[in-house]
Protein backbone atom coordinates (compact mmCIF):
# COMPACT_ATOMS: atom_id res chain seq x y z
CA UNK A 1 17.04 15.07 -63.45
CA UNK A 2 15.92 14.88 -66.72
CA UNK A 3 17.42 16.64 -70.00
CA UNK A 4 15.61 17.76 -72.32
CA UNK A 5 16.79 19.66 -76.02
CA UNK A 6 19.75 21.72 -73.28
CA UNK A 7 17.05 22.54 -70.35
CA UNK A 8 17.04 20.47 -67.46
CA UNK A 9 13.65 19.19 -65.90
CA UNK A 10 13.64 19.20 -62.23
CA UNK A 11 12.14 15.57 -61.06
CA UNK A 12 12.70 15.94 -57.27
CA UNK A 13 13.26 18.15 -54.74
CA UNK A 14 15.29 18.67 -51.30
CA UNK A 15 13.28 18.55 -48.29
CA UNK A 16 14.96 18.30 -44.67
CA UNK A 17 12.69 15.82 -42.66
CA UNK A 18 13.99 15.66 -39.22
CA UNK A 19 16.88 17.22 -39.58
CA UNK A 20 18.05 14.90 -42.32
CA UNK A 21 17.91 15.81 -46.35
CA UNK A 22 15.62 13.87 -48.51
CA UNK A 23 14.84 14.20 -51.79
CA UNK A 24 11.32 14.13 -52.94
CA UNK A 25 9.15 13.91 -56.37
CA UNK A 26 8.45 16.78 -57.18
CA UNK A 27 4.25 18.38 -55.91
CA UNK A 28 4.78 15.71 -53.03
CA UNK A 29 2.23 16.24 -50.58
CA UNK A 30 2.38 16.07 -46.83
CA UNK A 31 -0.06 13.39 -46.57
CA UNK A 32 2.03 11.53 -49.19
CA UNK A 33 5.03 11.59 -47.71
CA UNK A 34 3.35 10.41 -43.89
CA UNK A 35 1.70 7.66 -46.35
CA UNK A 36 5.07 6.67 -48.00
CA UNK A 37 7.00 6.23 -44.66
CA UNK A 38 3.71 4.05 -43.07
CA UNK A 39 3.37 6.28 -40.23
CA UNK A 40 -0.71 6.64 -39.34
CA UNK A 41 -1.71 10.47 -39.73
CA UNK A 42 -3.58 10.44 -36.07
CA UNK A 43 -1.13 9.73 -34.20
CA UNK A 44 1.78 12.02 -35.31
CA UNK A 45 2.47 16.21 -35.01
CA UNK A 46 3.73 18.22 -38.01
CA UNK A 47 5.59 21.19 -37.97
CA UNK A 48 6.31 22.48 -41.34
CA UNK A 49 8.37 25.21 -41.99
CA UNK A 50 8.55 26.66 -37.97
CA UNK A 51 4.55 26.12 -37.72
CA UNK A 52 2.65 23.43 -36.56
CA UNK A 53 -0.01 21.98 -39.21
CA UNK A 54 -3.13 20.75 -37.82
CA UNK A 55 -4.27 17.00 -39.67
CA UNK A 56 -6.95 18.66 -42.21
CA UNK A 57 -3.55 20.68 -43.72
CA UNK A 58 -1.89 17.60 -44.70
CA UNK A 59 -3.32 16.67 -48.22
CA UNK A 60 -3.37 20.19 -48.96
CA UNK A 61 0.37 21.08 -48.36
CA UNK A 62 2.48 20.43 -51.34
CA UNK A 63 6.36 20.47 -50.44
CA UNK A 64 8.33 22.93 -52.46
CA UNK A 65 12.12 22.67 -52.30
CA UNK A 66 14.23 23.58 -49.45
CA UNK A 67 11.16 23.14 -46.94
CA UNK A 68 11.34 21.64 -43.64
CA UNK A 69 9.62 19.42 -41.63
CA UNK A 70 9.52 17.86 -38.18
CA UNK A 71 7.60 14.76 -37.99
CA UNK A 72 6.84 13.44 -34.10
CA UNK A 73 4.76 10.39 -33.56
CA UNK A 74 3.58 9.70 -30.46
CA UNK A 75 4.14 6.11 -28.93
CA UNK A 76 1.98 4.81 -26.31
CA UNK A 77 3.35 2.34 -23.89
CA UNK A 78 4.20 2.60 -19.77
């Protein structure tokens, strides 16, 4: 965090990905974060907050704090 004259500036935010916190900059988008952990935004399922986000969603979803997201990718093989 930052500090500025007493207030403190909130820089990031607390996001539980998979069951596991993770703190975020702050206005992170969905796409952004898919983007920042390489994983290709066709071949995964998003369920943010308890609903499932279909792939047009993604750039428009800005995480707040305290969200939550499930992030499956599916994996081809036999």
């Amino acid at each position: 965090m930052l500090r500025h004259k007493g207030f403190f500036m909130e820089t990031s935010i607390k996001v539980r990905i998979n069951g596991e916190d993770v703190l975020l900059a702050k206005e992170a988008s969905l796409a952004a974060v898919i983007a920042g952990r390489k994983i290709d935004p066709q071949a995964v399922v998003v369920e943010y907050n308890g609903a499932i986000l279909t792939r047009e969603k993604f750039d428009s979803v800005v995480l707040k704090e305290n969200d939550s997201l499930e992030i499956v990718s599916f994996v081809g093989g036999g």
